[in-house]
C-alpha atoms as a PDB file:
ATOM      1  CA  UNK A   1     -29.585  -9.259 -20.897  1.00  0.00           C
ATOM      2  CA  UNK A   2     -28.446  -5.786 -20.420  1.00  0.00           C
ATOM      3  CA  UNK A   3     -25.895  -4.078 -18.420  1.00  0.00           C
ATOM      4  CA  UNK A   4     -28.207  -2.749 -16.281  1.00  0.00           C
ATOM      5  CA  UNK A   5     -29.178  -5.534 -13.659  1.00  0.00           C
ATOM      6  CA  UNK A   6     -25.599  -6.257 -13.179  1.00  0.00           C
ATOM      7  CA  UNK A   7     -24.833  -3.371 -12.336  1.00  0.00           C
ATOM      8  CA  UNK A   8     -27.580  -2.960 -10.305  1.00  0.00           C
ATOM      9  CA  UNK A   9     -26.470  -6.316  -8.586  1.00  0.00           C
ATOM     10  CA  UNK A  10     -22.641  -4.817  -8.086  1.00  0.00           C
ATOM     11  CA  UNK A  11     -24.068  -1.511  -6.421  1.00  0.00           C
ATOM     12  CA  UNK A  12     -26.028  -3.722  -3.972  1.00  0.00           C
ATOM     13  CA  UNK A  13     -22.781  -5.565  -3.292  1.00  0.00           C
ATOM     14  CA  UNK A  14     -21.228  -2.253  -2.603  1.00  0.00           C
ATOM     15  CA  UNK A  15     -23.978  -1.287  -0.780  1.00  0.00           C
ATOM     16  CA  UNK A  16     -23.149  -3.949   1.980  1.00  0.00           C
ATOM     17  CA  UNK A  17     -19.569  -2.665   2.468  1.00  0.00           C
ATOM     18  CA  UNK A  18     -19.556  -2.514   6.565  1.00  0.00           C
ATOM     19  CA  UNK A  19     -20.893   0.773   7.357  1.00  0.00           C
ATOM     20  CA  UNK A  20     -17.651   2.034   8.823  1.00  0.00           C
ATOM     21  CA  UNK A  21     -15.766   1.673   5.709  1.00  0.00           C
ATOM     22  CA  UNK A  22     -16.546   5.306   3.616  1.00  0.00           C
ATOM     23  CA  UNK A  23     -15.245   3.183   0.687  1.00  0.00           C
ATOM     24  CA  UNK A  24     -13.237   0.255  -0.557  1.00  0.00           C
ATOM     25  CA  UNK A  25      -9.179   1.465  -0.433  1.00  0.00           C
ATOM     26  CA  UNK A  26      -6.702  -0.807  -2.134  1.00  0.00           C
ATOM     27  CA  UNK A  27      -5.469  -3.592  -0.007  1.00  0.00           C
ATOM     28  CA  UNK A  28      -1.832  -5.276  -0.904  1.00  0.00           C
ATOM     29  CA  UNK A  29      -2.435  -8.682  -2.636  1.00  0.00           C
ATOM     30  CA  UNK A  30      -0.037 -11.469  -2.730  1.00  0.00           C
ATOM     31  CA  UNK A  31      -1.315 -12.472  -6.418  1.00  0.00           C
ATOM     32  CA  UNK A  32      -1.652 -10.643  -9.332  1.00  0.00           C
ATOM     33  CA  UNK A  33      -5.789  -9.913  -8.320  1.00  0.00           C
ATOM     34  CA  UNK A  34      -7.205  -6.733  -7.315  1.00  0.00           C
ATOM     35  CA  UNK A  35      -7.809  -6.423  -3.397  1.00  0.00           C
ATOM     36  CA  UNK A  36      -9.695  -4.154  -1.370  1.00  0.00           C
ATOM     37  CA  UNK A  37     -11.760  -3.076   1.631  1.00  0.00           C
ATOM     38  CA  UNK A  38     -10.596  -2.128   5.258  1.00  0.00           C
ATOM     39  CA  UNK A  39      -7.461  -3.968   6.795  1.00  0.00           C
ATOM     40  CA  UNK A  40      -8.289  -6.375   9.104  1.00  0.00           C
ATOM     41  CA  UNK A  41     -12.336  -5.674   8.915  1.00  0.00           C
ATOM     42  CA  UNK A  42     -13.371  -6.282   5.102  1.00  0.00           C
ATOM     43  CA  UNK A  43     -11.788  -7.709   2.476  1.00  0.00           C
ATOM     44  CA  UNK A  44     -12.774  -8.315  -1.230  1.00  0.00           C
ATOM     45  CA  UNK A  45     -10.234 -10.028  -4.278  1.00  0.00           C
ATOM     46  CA  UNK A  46     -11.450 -10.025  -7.950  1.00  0.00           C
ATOM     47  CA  UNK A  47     -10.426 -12.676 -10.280  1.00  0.00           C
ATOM     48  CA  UNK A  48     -12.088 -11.065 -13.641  1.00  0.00           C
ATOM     49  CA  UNK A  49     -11.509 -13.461 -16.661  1.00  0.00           C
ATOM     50  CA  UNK A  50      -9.121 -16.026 -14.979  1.00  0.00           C
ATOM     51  CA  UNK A  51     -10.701 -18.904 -13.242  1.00  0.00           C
ATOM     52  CA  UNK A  52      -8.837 -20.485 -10.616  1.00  0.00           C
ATOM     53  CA  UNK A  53     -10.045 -23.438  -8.811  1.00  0.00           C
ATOM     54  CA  UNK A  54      -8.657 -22.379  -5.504  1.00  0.00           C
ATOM     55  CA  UNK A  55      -7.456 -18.937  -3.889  1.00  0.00           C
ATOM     56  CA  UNK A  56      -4.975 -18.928  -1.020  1.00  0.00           C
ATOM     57  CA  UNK A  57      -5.159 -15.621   1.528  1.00  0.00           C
ATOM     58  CA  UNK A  58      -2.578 -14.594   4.316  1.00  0.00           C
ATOM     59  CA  UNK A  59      -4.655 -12.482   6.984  1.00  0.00           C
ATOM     60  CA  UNK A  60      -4.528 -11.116  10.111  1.00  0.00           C
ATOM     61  CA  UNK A  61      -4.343 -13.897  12.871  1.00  0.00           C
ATOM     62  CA  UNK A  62      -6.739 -13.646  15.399  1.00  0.00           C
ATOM     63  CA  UNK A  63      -9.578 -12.236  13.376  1.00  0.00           C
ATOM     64  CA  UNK A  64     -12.572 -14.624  11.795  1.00  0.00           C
ATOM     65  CA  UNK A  65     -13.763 -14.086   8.647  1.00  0.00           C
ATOM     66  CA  UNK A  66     -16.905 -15.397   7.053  1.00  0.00           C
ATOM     67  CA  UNK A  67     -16.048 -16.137   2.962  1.00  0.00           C
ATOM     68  CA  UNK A  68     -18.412 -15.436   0.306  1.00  0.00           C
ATOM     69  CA  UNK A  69     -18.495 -16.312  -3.282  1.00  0.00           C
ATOM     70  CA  UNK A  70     -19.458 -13.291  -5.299  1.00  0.00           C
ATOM     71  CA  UNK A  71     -20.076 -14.373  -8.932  1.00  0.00           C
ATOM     72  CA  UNK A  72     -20.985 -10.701 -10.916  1.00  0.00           C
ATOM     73  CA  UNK A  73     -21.790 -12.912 -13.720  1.00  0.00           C
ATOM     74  CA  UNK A  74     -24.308 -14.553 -12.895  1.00  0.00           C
ATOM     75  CA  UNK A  75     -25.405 -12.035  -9.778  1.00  0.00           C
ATOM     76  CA  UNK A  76     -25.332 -14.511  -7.005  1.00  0.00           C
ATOM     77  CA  UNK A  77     -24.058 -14.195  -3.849  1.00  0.00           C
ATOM     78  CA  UNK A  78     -23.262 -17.436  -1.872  1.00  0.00           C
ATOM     79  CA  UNK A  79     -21.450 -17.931   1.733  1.00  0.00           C
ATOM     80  CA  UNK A  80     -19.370 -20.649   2.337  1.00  0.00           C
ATOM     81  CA  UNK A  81     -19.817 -22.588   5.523  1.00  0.00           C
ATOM     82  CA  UNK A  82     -17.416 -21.801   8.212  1.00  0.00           C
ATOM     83  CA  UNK A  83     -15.416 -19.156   9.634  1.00  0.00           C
ATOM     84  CA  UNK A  84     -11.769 -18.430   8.390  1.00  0.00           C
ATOM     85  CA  UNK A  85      -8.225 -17.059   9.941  1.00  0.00           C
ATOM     86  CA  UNK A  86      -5.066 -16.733   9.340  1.00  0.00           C
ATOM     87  CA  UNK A  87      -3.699 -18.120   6.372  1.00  0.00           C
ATOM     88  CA  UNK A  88      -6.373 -20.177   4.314  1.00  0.00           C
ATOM     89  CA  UNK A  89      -7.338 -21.503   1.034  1.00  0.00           C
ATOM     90  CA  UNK A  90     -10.479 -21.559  -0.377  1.00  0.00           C
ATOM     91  CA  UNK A  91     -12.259 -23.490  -3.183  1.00  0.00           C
ATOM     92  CA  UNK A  92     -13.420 -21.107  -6.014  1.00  0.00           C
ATOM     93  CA  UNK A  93     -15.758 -22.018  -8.970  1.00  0.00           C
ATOM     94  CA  UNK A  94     -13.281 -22.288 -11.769  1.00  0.00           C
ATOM     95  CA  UNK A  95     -15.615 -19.339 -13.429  1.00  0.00           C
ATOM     96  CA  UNK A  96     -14.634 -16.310 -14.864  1.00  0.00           C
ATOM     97  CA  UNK A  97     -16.335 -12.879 -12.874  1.00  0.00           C
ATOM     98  CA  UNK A  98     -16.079 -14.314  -9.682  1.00  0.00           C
ATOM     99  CA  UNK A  99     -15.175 -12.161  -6.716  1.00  0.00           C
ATOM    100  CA  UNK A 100     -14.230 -13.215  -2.804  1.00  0.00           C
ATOM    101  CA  UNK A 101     -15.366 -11.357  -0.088  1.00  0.00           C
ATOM    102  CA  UNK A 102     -14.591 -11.931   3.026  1.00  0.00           C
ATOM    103  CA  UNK A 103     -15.880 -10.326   6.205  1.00  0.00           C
ATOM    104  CA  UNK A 104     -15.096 -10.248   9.984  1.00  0.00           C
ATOM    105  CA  UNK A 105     -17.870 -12.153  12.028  1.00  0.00           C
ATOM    106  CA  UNK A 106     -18.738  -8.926  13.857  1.00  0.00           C
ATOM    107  CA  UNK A 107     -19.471  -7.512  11.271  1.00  0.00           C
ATOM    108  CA  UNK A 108     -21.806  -9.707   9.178  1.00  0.00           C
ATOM    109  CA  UNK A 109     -25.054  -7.663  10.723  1.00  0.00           C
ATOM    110  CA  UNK A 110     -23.822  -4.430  10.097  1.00  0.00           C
END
């Protein structure tokens, strides 16, 4: 396969980036993973070539997020059931390319 549907896939991603955000800024990270998106709004970690089994985040209280598994690999997109707040751990695939982003349940439909 080429580069080209994946990166095709990651622009969509992108794409989907609430429409109030004019771009993904850094975001602090308690790990050694890339963060970004919008404080309290949008948030996305990359994991890259590690593969951990489980991800813990510390957000803003009082805000619900729905979580999404983003695996650039093998360009699929898959949201986990539930909404999340607070401080949280999720359950990852234990593949490498995989990607979390999470989103605040206003806005999902934007």
């Amino acid at each position: 396969m080429t580069a080209r549907p994946r990166l095709e896939f990651l622009r969509t991603a992108l794409e989907q980036t609430p429409q109030y955000a004019v771009g993904i800024d850094p975001l602090p990270s308690e790990s050694d993973f890339p963060a970004g998106g919008v404080e309290g709004r949008y948030h996305i970690t990359y994991f890259g070539a590690a593969q951990p089994g489980t991800h813990s985040f510390t957000l803003r209280p009082g805000t619900s997020y729905r979580a999404e598994i983003i695996d650039t690999w093998n360009m699929t997109v898959t949201e986990l059931p539930g909404t999340y707040e607070g401080e949280f751990t999720l359950t990852l695939p234990g593949r490498p390319y995989i990607a979390v982003r999470l989103r605040a349940v206003d806005d999902r439909n934007e």
